[in-house]
Protein backbone atom coordinates (compact mmCIF):
# COMPACT_ATOMS: atom_id res chain seq x y z
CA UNK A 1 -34.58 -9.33 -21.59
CA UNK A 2 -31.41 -11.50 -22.03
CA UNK A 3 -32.36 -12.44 -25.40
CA UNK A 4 -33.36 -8.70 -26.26
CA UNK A 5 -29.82 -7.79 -25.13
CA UNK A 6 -27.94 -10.83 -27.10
CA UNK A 7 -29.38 -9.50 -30.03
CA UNK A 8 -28.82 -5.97 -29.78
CA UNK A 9 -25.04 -6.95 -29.50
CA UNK A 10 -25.06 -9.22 -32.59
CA UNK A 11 -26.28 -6.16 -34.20
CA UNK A 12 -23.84 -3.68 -33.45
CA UNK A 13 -26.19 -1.41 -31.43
CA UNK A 14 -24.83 1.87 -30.64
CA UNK A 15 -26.74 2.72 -27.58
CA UNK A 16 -29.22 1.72 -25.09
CA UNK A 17 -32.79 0.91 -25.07
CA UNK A 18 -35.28 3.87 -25.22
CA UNK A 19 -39.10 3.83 -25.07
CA UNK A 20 -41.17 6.48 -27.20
CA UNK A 21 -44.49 6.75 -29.17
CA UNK A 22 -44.42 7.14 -32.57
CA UNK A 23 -45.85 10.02 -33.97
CA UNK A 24 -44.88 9.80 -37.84
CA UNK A 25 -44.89 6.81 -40.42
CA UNK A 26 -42.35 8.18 -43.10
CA UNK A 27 -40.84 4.71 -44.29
CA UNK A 28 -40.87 5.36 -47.59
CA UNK A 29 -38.82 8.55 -46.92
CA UNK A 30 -36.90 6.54 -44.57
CA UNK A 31 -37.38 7.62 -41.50
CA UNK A 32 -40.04 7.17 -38.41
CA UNK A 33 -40.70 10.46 -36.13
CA UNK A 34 -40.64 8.20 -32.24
CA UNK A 35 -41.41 10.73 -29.43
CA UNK A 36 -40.27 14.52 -31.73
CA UNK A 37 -37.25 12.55 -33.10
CA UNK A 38 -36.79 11.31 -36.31
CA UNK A 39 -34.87 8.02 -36.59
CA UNK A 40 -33.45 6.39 -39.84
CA UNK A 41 -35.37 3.71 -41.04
CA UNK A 42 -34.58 0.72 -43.38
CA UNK A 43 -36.38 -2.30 -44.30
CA UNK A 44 -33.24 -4.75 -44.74
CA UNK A 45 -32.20 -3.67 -41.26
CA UNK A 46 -35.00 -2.64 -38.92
CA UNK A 47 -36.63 -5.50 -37.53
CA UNK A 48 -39.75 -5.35 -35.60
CA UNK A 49 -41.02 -7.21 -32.32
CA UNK A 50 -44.72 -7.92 -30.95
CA UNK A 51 -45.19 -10.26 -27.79
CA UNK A 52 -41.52 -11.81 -28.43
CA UNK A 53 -42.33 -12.48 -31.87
CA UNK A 54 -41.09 -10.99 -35.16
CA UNK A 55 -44.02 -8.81 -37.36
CA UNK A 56 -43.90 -7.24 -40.66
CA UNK A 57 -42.88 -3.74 -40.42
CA UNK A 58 -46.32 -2.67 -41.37
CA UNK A 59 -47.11 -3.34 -38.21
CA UNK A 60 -46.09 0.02 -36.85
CA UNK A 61 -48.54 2.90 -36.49
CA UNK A 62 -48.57 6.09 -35.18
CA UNK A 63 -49.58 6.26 -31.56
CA UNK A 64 -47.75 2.75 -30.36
CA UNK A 65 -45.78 2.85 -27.36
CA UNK A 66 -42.31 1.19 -28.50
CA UNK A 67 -39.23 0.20 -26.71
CA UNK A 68 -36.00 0.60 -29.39
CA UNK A 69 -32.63 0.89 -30.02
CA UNK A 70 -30.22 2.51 -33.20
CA UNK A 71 -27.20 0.79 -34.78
CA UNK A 72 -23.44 1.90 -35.28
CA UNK A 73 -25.28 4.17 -38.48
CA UNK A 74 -28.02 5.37 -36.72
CA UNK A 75 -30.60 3.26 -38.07
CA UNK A 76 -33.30 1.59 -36.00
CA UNK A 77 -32.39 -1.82 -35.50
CA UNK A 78 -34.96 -3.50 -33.26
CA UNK A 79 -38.41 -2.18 -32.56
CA UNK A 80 -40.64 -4.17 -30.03
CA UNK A 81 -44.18 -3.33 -29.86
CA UNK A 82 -45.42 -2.31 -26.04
CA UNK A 83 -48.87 -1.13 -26.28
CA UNK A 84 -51.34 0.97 -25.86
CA UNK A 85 -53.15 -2.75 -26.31
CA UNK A 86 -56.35 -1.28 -27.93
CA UNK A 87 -54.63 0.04 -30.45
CA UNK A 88 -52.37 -3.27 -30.73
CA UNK A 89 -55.95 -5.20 -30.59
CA UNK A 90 -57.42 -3.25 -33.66
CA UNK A 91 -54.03 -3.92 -35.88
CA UNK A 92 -54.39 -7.73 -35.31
CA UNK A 93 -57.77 -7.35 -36.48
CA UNK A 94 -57.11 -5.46 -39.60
């Protein structure tokens, strides 16, 4: 978690951590829908987190439980990956 934290700083993160699902893929409108709340969304600037370990943003789907945090704009700035594993499981495959 320190190293979660360090980074969040280093990106001049606006608020806490939160944890939602993600109901709505809308990246090329740029924004993602995470738990009834839609949240800015930028390729350059939203970087995205499996097992410790950076992924492409197409890694995100709809129905992933996510732990994340918005910047000084309001744009997501880290996403990390926490399950449901199945579905985590089936986008490795794919």
């Amino acid at each position: 978690m320190l190293g979660f934290s360090s980074v969040l700083s280093a990106q001049g993160v606006l608020s806490g951590a939160r944890t939602g699902t993600i109901e709505g893929m809308h990246q090329s409108d740029g924004y993602l829908t995470i738990s009834g709340r839609n949240y800015d969304f930028h390729n350059d600037v939203t970087l995205v987190f499996y097992d410790g370990e950076e992924v492409l943003t197409n890694f995100l789907n709809e129905g992933l439980v996510v732990r994340f945090v918005v910047n000084r704009d309001g744009v997501l700035a880290r996403i990390e990956v926490l399950g449901p594993l199945n579905l985590i499981e089936a986008l490795v495959e794919s």
